[in-house]
Protein backbone atom coordinates (compact mmCIF):
# COMPACT_ATOMS: atom_id res chain seq x y z
CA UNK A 1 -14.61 -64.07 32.22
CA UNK A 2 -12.40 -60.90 33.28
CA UNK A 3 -9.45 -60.71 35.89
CA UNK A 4 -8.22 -57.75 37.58
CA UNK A 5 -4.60 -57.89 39.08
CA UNK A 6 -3.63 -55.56 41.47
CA UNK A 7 0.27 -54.56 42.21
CA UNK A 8 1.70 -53.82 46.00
CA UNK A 9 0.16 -51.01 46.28
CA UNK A 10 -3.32 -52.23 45.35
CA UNK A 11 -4.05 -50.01 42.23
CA UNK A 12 -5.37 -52.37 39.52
CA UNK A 13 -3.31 -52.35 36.46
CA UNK A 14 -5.13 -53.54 33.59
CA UNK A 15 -8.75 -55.75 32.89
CA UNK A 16 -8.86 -58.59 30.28
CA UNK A 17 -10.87 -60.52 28.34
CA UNK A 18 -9.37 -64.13 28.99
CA UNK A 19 -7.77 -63.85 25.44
CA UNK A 20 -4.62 -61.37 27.00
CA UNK A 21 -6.55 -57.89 24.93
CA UNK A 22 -7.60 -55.42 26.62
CA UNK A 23 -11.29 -54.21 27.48
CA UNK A 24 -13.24 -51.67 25.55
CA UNK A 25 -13.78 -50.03 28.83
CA UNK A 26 -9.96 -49.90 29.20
CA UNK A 27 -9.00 -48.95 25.55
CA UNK A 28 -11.25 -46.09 25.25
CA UNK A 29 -13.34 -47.94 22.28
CA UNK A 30 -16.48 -48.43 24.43
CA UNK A 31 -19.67 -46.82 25.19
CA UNK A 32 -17.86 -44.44 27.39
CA UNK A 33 -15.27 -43.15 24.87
CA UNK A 34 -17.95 -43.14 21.90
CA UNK A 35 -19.49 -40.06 23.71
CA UNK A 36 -16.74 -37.80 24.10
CA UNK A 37 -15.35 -35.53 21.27
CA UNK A 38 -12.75 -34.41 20.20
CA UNK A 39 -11.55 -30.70 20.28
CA UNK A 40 -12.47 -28.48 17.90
CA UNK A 41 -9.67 -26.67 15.94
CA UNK A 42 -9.18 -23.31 15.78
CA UNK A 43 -7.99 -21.45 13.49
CA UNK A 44 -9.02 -19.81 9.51
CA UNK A 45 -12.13 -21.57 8.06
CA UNK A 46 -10.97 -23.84 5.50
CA UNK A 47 -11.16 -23.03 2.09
CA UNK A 48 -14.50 -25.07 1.57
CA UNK A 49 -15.91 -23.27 4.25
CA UNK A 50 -15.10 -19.82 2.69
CA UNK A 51 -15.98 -20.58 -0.65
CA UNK A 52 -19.50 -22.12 0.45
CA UNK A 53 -19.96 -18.46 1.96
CA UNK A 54 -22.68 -16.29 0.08
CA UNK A 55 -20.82 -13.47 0.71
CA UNK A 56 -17.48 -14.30 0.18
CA UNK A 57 -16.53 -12.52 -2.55
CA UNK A 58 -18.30 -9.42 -1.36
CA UNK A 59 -16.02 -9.82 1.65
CA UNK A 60 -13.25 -10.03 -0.72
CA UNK A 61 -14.09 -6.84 -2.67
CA UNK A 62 -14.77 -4.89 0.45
CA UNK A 63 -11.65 -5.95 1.97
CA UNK A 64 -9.62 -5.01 -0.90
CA UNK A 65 -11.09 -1.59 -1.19
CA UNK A 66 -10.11 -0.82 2.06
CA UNK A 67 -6.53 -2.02 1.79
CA UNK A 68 -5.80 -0.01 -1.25
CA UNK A 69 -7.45 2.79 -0.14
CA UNK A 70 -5.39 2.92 2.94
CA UNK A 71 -2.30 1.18 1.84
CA UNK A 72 -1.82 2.13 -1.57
CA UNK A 73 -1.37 -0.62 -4.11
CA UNK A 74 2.59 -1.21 -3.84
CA UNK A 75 1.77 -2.47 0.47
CA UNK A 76 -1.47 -4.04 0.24
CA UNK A 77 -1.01 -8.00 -0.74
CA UNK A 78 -3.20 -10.39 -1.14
CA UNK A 79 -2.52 -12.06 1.65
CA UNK A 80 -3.58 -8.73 3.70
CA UNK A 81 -6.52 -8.53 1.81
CA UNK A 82 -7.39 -11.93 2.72
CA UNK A 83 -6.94 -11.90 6.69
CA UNK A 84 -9.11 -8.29 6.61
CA UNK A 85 -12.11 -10.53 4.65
CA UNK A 86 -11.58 -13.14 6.88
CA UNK A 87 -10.47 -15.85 4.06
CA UNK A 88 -7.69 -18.10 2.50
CA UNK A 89 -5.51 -16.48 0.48
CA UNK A 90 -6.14 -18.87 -2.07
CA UNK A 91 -9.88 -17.92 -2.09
CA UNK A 92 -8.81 -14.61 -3.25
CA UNK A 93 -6.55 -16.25 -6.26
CA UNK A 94 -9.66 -18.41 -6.88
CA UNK A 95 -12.05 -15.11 -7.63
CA UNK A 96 -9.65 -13.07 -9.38
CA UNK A 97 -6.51 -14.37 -9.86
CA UNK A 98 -3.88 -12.29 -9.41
CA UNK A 99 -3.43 -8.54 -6.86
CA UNK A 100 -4.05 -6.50 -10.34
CA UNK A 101 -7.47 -9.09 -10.97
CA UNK A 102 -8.71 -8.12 -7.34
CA UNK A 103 -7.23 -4.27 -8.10
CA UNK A 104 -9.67 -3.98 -11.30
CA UNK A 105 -12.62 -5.56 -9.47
CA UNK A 106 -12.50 -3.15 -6.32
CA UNK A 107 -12.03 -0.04 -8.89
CA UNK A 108 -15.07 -1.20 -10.42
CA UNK A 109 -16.74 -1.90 -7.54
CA UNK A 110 -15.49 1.76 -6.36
CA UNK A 111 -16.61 3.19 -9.80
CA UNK A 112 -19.98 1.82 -9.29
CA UNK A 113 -22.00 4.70 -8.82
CA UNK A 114 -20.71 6.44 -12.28
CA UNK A 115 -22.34 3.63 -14.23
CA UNK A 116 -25.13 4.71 -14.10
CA UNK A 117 -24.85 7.44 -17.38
CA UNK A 118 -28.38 7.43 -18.57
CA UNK A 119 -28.90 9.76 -15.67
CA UNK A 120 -26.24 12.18 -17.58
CA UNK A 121 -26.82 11.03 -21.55
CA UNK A 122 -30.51 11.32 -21.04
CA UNK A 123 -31.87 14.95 -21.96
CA UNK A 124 -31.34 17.99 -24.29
CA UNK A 125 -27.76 17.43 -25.77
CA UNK A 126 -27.22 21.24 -25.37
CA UNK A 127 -26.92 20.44 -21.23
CA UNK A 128 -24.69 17.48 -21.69
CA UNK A 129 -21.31 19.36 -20.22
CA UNK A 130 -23.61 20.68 -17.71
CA UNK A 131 -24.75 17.30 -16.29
CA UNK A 132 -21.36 15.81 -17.01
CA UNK A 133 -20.28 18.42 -14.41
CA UNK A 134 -22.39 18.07 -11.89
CA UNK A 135 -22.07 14.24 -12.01
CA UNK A 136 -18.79 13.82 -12.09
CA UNK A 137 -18.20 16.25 -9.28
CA UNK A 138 -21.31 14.96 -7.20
CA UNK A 139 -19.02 11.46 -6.68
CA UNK A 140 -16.02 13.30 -5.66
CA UNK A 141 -18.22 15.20 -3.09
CA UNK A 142 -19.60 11.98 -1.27
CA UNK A 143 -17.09 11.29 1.20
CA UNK A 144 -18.31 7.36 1.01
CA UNK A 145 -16.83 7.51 -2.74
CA UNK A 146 -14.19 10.16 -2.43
CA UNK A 147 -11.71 8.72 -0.45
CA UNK A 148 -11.81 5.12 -2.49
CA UNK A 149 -11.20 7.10 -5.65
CA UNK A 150 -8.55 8.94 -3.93
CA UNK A 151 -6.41 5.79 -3.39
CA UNK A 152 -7.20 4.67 -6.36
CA UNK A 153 -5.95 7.79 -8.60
CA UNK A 154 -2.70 8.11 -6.18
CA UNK A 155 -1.90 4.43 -7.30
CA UNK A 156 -2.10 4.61 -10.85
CA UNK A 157 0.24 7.66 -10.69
CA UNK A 158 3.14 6.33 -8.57
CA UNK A 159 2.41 2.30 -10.14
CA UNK A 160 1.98 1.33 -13.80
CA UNK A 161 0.10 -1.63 -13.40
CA UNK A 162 -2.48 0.47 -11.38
CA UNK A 163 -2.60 2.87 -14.19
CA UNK A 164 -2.95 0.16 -17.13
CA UNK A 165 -6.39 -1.38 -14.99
CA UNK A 166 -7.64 2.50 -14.09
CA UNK A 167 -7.16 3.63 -17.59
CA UNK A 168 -8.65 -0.03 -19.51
CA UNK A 169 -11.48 0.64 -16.64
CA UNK A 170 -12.17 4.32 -17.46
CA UNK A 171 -11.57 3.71 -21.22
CA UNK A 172 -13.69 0.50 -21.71
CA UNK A 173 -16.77 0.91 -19.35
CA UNK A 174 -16.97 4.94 -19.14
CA UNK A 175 -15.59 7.28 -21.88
CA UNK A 176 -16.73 4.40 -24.71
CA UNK A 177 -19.83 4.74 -23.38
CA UNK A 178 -20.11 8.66 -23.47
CA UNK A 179 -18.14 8.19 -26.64
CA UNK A 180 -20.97 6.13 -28.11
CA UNK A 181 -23.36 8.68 -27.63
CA UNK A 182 -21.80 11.56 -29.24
CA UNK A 183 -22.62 12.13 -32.82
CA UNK A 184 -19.71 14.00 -33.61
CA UNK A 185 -16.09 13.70 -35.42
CA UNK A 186 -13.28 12.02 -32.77
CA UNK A 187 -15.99 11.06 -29.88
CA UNK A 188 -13.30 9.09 -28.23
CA UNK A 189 -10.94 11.50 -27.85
CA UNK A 190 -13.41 14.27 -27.21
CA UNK A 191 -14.59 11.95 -24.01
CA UNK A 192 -10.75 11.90 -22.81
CA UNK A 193 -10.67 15.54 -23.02
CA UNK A 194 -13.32 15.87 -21.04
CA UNK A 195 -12.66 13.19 -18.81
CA UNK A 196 -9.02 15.05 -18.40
CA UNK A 197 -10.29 18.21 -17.60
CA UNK A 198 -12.37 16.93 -14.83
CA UNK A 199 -9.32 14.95 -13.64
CA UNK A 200 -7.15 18.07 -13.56
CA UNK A 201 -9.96 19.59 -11.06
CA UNK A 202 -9.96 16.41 -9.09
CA UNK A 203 -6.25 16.45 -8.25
CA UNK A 204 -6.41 20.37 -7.63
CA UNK A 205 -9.51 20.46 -5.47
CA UNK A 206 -9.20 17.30 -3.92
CA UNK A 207 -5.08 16.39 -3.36
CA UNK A 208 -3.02 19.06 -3.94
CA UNK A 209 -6.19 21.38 -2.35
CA UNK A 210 -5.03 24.49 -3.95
CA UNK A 211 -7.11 27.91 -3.23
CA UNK A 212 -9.37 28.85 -4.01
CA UNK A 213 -10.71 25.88 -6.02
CA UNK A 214 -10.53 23.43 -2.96
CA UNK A 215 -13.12 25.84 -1.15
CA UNK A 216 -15.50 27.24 -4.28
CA UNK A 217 -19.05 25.84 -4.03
CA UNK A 218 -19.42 22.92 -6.35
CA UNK A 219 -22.31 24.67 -8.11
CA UNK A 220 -20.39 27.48 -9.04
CA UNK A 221 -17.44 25.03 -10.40
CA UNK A 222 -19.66 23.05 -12.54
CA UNK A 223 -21.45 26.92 -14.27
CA UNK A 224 -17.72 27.66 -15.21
CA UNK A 225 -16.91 23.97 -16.32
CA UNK A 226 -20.13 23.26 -17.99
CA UNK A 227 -19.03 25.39 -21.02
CA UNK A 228 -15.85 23.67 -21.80
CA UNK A 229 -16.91 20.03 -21.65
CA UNK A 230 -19.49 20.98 -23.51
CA UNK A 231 -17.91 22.41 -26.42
CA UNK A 232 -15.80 19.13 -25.95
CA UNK A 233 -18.35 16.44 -26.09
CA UNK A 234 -20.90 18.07 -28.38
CA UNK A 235 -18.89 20.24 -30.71
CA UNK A 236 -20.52 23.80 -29.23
């Protein structure tokens, strides 16, 4: 049996059970408490929640190519790069570790479109500079790859960890490969020839923007390249 007590001013004060506890009703244990929730908590998804996402790491690539491209490696952080994907920071150490890890993943990711080198290896080997050419300068052209590429070349010449994971980058995945496919004496360092020929143009034409290169129709750069790289790469 329950008692209520009242006090002077005839509020009651507090329902029991005949044993001196309180009532579920009372102590918010009953039916009526069971059905209310608590507040949700805002805030960053927790780690779990991030790193159950499909497209996390995409998130995290995309993020970091953005950063660099428009903070330069020495100010982006991996911190940054983590609020613009929308994760923990520790998400980001999860997938790659350390700022150079997520650095060499978003220049590859960047560098995308130049793996695909059948497209120039395939064919006569007499129009290999020619195709070199056009290719290489057919990625600095696209706006959607230029200014990545951009940021990324500016880095590795002002910061020396940049450089070291541009250069193993270009090295490993790109000039070995063109390298592999030249039967000729020194195909390595024919490939880096070439590739620093094409480089020169790049920072000419596309940062320092000196005349008349930075204007000249691409077509008409790659008929007075073509010559050169190919005597580089082939040997005539």
């Amino acid at each position: 049996m329950t008692e209520e007590t009242t006090e002077a001013g005839g509020a009651p004060t507090e329902r029991t059970n005949g044993t001196g506890e309180a009532s579920a009703e009372e102590t918010g244990t009953g039916k009526a408490a069971a059905g209310k929730t608590a507040p949700r908590r805002r805030g960053r998804p927790s780690r779990k929640a991030a790193a159950d996402g499909p497209d996390a790491r995409t998130r995290i690539l995309e993020a970091a190519r953005t950063e660099f491209a428009e903070r330069g490696y020495d100010k982006t952080s991996v911190r940054g790069i983590a609020k613009a994907a929308g994760v923990d920071a520790a998400l980001v150490h999860h997938y790659f570790g350390t700022k150079d890890g997520v650095f060499a993943a978003a220049v590859e990711l960047t560098f995308e479109p130049a793996l695909v080198l059948p497209a120039v290896l395939d064919g006569p080997p007499e129009g290999l500079g020619e195709r070199l050419a056009a290719f290489f300068l057919s990625v600095w052209e696209d706006p959607g790859t230029r200014t990545p590429l951009l940021a990324i070349l500016r880095s590795a010449v002002t910061h020396e960890a940049a450089a070291n994971v541009l250069r193993d980058f270009v090295l490993r995945r790109l000039l070995e490969r063109i390298a592999a496919e030249l039967d000729v004496p020194d195909p390595t360092l024919r490939a880096e020839l070439a590739a620093s020929h094409m480089l020169g143009i790049v920072m000419l034409r596309y940062v320092v923007r000196a005349e008349p290169l930075a204007s000249a129709d691409p077509a008409e750069i790659v008929a007075m390249v073509a010559p050169t790289l190919q005597r580089y790469v082939a040997g005539r």
